[in-house]
Protein backbone atom coordinates (compact mmCIF):
# COMPACT_ATOMS: atom_id res chain seq x y z
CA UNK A 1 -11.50 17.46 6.89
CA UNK A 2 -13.87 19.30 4.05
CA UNK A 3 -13.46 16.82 1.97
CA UNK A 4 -14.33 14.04 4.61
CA UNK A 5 -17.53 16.12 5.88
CA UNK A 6 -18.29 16.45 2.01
CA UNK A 7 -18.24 13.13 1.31
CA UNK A 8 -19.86 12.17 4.12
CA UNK A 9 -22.73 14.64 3.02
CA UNK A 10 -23.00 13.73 -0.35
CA UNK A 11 -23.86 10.38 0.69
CA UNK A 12 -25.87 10.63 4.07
CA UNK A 13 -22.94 8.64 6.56
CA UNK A 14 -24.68 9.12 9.91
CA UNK A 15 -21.44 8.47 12.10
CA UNK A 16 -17.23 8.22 11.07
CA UNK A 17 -15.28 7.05 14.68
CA UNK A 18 -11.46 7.32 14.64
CA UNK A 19 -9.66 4.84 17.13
CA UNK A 20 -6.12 4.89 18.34
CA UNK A 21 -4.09 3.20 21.36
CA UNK A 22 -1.08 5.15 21.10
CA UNK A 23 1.22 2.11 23.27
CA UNK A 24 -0.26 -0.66 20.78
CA UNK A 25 0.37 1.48 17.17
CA UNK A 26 -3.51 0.95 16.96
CA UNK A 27 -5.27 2.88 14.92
CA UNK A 28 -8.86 2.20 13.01
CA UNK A 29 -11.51 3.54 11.75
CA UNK A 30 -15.36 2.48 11.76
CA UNK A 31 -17.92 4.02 9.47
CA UNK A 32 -21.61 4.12 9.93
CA UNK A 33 -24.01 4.56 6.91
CA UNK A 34 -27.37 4.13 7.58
CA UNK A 35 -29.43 2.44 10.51
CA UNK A 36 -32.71 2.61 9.21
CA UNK A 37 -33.22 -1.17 9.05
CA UNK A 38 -31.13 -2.39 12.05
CA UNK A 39 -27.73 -1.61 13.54
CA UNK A 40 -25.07 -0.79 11.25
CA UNK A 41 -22.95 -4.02 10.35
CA UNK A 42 -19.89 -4.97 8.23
CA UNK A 43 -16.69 -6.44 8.43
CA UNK A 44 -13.39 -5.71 9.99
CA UNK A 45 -10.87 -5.09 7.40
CA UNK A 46 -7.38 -5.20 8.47
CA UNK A 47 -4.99 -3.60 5.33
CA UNK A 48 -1.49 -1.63 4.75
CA UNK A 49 -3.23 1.86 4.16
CA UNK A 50 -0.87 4.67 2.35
CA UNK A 51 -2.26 6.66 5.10
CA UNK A 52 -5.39 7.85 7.17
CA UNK A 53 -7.18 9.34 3.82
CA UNK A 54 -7.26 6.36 2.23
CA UNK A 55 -8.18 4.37 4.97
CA UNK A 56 -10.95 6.77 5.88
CA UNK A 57 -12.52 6.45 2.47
CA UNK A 58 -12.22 2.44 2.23
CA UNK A 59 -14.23 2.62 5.60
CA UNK A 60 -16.81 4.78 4.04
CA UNK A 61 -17.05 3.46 0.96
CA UNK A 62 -17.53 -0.03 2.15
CA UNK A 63 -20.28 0.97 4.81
CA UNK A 64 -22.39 2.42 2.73
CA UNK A 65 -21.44 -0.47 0.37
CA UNK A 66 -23.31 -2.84 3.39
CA UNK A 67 -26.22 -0.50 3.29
CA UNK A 68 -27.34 -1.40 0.33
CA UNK A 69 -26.36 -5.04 0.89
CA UNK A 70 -28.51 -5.57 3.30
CA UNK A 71 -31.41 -3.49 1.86
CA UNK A 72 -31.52 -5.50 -1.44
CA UNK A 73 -30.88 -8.78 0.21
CA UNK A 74 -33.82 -8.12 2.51
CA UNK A 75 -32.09 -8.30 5.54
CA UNK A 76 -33.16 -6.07 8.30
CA UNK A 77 -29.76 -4.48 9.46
CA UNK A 78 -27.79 -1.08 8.36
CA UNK A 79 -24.47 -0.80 6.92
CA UNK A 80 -21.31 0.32 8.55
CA UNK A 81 -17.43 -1.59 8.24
CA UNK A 82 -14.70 -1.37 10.85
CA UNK A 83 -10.58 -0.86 8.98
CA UNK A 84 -7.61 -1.34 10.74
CA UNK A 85 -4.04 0.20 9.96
CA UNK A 86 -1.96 -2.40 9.98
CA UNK A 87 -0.29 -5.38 8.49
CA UNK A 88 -2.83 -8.36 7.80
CA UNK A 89 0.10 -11.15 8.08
CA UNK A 90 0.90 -9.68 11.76
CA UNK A 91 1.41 -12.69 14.51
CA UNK A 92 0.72 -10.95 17.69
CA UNK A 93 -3.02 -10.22 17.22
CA UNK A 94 -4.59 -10.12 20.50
CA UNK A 95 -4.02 -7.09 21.55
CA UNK A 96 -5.12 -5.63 18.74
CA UNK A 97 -8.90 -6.77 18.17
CA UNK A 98 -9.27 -6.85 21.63
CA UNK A 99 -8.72 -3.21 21.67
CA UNK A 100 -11.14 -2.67 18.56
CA UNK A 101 -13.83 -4.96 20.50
CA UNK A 102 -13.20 -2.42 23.71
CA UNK A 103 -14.15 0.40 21.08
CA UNK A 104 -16.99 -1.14 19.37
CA UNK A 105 -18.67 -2.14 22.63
CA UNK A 106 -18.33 1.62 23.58
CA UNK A 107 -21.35 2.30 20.84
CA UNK A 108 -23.56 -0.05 22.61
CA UNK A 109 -25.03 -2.44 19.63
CA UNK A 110 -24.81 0.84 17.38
CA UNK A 111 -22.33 -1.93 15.19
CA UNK A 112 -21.57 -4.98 14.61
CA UNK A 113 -18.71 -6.45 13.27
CA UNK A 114 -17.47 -9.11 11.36
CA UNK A 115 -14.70 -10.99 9.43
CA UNK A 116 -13.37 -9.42 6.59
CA UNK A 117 -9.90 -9.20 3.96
CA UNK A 118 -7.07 -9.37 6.16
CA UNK A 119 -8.93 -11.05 9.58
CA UNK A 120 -9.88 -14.41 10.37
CA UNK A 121 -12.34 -15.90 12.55
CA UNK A 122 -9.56 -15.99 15.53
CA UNK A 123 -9.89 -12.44 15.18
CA UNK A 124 -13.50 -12.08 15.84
CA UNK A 125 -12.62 -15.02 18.77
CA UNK A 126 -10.64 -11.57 20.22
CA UNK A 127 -12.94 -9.12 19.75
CA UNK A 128 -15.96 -11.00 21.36
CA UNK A 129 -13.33 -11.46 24.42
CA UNK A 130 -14.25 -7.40 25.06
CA UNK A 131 -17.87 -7.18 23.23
CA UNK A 132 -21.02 -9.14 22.32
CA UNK A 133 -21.26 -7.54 19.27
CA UNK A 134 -19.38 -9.44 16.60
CA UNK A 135 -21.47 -11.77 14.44
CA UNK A 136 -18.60 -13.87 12.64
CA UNK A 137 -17.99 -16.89 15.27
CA UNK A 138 -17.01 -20.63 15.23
CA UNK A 139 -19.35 -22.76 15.27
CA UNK A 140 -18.39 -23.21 19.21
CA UNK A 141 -19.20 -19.95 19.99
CA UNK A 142 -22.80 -20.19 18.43
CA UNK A 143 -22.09 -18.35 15.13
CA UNK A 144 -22.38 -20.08 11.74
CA UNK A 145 -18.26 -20.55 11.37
CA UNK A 146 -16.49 -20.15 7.55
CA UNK A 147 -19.04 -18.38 5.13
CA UNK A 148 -16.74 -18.15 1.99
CA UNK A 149 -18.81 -21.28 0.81
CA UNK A 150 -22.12 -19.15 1.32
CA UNK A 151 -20.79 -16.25 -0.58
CA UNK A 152 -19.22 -18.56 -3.21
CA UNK A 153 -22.75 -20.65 -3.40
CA UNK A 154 -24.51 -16.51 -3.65
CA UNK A 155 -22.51 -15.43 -6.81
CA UNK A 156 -23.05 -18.62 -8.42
CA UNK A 157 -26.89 -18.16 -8.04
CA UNK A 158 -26.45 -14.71 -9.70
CA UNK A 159 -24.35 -16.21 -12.20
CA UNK A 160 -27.26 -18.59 -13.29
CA UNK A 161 -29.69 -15.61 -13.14
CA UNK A 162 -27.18 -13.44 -15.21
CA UNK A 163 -26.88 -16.31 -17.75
CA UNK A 164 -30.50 -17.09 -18.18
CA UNK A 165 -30.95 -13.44 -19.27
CA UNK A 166 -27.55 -13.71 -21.87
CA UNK A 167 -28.44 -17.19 -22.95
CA UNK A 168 -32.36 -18.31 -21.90
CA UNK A 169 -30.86 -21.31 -19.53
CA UNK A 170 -29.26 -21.36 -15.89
CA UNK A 171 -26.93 -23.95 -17.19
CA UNK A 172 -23.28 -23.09 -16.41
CA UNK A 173 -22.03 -26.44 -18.06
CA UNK A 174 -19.73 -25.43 -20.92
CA UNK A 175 -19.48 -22.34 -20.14
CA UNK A 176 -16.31 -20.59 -19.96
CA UNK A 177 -15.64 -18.79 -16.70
CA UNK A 178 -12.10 -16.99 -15.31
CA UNK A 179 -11.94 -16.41 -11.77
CA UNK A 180 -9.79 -13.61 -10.73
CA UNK A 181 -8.59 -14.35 -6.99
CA UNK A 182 -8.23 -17.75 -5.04
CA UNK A 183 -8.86 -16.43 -1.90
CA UNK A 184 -11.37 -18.05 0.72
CA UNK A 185 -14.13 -17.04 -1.52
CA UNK A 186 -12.59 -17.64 -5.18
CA UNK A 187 -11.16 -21.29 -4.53
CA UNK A 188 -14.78 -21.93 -3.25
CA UNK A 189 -16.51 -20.76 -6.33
CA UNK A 190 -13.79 -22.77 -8.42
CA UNK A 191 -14.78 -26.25 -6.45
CA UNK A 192 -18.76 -25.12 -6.86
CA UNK A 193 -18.52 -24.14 -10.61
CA UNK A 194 -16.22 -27.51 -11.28
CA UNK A 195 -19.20 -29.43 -9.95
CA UNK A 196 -21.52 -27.39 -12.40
CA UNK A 197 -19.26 -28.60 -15.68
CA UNK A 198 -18.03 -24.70 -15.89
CA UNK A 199 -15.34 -24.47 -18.39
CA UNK A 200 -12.56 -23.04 -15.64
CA UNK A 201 -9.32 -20.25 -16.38
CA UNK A 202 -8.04 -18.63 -12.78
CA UNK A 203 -5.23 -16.52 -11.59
CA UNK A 204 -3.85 -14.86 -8.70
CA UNK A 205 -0.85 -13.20 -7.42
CA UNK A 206 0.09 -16.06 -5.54
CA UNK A 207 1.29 -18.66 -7.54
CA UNK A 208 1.31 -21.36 -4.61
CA UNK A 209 -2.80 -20.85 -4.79
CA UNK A 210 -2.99 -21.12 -8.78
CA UNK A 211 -0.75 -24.05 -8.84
CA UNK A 212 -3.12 -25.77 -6.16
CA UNK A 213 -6.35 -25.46 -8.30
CA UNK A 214 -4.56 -27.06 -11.10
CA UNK A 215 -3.83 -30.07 -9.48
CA UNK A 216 -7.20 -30.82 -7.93
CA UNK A 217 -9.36 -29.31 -10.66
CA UNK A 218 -7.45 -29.38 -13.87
CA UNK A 219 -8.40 -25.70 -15.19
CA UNK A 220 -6.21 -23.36 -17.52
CA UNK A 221 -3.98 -20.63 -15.41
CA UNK A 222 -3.44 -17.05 -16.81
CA UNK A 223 -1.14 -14.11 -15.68
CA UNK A 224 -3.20 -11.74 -13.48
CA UNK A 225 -2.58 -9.14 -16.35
CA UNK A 226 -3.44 -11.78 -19.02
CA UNK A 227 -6.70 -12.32 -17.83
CA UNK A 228 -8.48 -9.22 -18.89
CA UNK A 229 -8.13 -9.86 -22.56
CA UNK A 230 -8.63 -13.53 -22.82
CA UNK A 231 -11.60 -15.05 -24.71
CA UNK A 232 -14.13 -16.34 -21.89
CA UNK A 233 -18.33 -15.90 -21.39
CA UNK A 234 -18.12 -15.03 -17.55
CA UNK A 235 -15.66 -12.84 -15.93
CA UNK A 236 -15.45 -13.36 -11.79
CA UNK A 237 -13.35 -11.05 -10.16
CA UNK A 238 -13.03 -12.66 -6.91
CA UNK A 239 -10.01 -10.44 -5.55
CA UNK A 240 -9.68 -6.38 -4.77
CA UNK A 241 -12.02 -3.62 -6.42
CA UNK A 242 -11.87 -1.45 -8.81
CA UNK A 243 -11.11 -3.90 -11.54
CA UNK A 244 -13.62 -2.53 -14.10
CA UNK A 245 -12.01 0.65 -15.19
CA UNK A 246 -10.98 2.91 -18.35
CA UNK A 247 -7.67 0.25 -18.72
CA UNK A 248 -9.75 -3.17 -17.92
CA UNK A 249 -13.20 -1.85 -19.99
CA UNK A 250 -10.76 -1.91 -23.27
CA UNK A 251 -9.47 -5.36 -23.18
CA UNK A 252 -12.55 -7.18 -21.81
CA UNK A 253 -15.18 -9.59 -24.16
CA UNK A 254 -16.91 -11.29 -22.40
CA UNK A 255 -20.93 -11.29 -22.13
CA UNK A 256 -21.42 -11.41 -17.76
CA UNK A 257 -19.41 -9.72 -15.48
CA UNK A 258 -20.47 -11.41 -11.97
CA UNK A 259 -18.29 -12.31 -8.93
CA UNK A 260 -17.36 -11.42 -5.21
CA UNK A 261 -15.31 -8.94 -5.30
CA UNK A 262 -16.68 -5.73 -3.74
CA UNK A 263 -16.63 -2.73 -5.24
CA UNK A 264 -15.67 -3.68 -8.49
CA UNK A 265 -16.85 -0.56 -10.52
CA UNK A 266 -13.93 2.13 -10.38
CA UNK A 267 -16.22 4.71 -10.88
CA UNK A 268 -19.86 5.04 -11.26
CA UNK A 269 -20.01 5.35 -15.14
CA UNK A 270 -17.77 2.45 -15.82
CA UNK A 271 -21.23 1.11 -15.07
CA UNK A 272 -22.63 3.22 -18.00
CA UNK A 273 -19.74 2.10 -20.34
CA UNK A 274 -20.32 -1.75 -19.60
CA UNK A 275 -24.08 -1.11 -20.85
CA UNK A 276 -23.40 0.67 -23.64
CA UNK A 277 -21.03 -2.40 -24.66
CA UNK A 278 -23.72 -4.58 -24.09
CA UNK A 279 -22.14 -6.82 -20.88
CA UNK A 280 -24.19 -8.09 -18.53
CA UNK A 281 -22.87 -6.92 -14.94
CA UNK A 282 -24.52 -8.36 -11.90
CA UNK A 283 -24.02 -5.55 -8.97
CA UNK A 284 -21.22 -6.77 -6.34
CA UNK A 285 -23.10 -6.56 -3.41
CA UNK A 286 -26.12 -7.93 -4.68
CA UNK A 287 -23.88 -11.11 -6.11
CA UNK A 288 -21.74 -11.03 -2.76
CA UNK A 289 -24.48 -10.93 0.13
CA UNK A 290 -24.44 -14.60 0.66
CA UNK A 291 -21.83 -15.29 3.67
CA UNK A 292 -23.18 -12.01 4.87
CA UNK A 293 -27.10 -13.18 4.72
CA UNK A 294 -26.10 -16.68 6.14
CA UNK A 295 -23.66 -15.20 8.89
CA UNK A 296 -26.26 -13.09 10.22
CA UNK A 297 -29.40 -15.21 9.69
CA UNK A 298 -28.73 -16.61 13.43
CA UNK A 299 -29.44 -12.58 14.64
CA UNK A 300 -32.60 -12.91 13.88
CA UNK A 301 -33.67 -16.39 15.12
CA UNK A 302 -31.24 -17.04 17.58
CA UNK A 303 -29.68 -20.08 16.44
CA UNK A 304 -27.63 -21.09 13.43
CA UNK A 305 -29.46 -23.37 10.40
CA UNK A 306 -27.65 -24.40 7.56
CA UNK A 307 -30.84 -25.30 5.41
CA UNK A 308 -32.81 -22.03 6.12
CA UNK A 309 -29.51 -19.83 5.91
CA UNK A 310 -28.65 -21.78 1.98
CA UNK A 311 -32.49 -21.13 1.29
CA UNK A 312 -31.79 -17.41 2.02
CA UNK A 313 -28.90 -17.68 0.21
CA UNK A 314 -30.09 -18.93 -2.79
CA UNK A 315 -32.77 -16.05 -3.02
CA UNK A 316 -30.08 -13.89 -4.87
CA UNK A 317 -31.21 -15.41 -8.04
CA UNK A 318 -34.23 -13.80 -7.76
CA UNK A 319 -33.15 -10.41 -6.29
CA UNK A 320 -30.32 -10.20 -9.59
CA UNK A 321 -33.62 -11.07 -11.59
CA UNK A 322 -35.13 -7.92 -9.64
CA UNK A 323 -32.24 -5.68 -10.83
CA UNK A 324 -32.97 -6.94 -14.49
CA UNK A 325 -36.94 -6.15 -13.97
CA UNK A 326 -35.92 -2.23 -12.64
CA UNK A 327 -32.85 -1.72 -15.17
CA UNK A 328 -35.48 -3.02 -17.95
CA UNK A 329 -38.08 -0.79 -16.09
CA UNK A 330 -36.75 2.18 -15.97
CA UNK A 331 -34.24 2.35 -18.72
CA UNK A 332 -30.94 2.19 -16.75
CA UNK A 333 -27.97 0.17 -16.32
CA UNK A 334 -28.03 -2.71 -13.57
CA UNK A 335 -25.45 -1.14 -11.26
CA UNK A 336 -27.87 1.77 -10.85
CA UNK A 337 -31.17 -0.41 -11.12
CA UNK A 338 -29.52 -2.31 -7.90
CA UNK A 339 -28.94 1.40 -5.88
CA UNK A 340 -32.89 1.59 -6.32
CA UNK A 341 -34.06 -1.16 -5.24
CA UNK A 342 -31.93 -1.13 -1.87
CA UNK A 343 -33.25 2.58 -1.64
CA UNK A 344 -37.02 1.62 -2.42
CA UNK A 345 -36.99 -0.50 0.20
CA UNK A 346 -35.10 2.13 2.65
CA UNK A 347 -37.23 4.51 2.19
CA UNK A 348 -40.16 2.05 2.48
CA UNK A 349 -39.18 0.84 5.86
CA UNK A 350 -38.36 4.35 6.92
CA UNK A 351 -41.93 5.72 6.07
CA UNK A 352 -43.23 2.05 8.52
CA UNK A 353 -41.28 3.22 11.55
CA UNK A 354 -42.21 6.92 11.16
CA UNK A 355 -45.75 6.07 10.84
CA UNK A 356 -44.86 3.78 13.86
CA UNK A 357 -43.67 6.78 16.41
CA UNK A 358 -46.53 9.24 14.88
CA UNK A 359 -48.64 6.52 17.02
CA UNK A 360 -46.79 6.55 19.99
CA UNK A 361 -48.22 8.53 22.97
């Protein structure tokens, strides 16, 4: 538990609840960062976890993770993320998030949840069965239904903004680009890049997805091992994190490093090491906030817009552009350049609302 408490320390978590239902095999975990700019919210994650450690630190990591999502994107809520033990592909799901919404409405708007790897928005249909405090809905419940096209449209804009510092244009014609992961958000970046004239490779670990983007789009398929040392201008790791590391940093060439995938750094100074080799990396959760900022764009207004929420959206452009300006600024690389400006703006707010109760009788 030290090294839990540590960790938890080290990076300022404000609350870590473990959840079990001993009849159901239900166990999860929900994190809570920060709440200085809104209740803490993240996904739900549902994954096969070695055990509680590691599932305990995938919690954490990712909350904090939404922290700084939020804070750079300008979006006025906190970061936390809900994990369950168990296996994504399981049939029988209603017990299950129905039991995580029962503990989630316990902490009374403290967080929200949302759709994540391993759930779907029948999931979140479960949870809001027990608690109003899920933001990922179909459209028929009032939410904004499948983002994946927002968070594909989101790393595209930070693609442009990554290659108009590389190359002086936003154009993505020509270019070549190999997407690592056809999940809900890679197979949408594949359609939206197609449409730009992007020069295409993919791969997955599912064949039956590969073989499907051939057909409709005509792009070149690599082996999922084959794909970090291929010749391309864009990597856009679309899958798992942890997919720049000591191994990957060896075989890569390309110039941009700039997709969905969260946490894609393995450790901190793999950011250092992609500077010093001159690679332009565009931070994850500044390139992956768009499903999130159009998904929750309704909290704020009360209703769901697809023009304002793609205007939002597109904003990432400028906030990559913002990374550049501090990274430039201040002599550091862009993963670290993006930790400031989420923390400038943190601390900003938190100075507003302690000025704000100094005036309170």
């Amino acid at each position: 538990m030290n090294f839990i408490f540590n960790y938890m320390q080290k990076y300022d978590y404000e609350n870590l609840f473990l959840c079990q239902d001993k009849a159901l095999n239900f166990r999860a975990i929900i994190a809570i960062h920060d709440t200085t700019l809104g209740p803490a919210t993240g996904g739900c994650r549902m994954w096969r976890y070695d055990n509680e450690i590691d599932a305990i630190e995938d919690a954490l990591r990712l909350a904090r993770g939404m922290t700084y999502k939020y804070a750079a994107a300008g979006v006025n809520l906190g970061g936390g993320k809900a994990v369950i033990m168990g296996d994504p592909n399981l049939k029988d799901r209603e017990p299950i998030f129905r039991t995580l919404g029962k503990f989630i409405n316990r902490l009374g708007g403290k967080y929200i949840t949302g759709e994540d790897v391993g759930t779907t928005l029948k999931d979140m249909e479960y949870i809001r069965m027990e608690t109003e405090y899920v933001v990922t809905l179909p459209t028929y419940l009032g939410g904004a239904g499948d983002i994946a096209p927002m968070t594909a449209f989101g790393t595209i804009r930070a693609m442009q903004a990554c290659c108009n510092r590389v190359y002086g244009s936003d154009s993505l014609a020509g270019k070549k680009v190999a997407v690592q992961g056809l999940g809900a958000v890679g197979h949408n970046v594949v359609a939206q890049l197609h449409e730009l004239s992007a020069d295409l490779m993919v791969t997955d670990i599912d064949p039956i997805k590969v073989d499907a983007m051939v057909s409709k789009y005509g792009v070149q398929q690599l082996a999922p091992d084959a794909i970090y040392n291929a010749k391309y201008d864009i990597f856009c790791p679309c899958a798992l994190g942890s997919i720049i590391n000591d191994e990957t940093l060896n075989q890569l060439q390309c110039k941009i490093i700039c997709g969905a995938a969260n946490n894609q750094l393995a450790e901190e100074r793999h950011g250092e090491l992609l500077e010093k080799k001159g690679m332009v990396y565009a931070p994850d959760y500044i390139t992956n906030a768009g499903g999130t900022i159009f998904d929750t764009d309704r909290l704020g207004t009360g209703s769901v817009s697809h023009e304002r929420g793609k205007e939002k959206v597109s904003r990432i452009y400028e906030n990559i552009q913002r990374v550049f300006e501090i990274a430039d600024r201040d002599h550091i690389p862009t993963y670290l350049a993006a930790d400031r400006m989420a923390e400038e703006r943190i601390r900003k707010i938190a100075e507003v609302k302690k000025y704000v109760d100094d005036l309170k009788p």
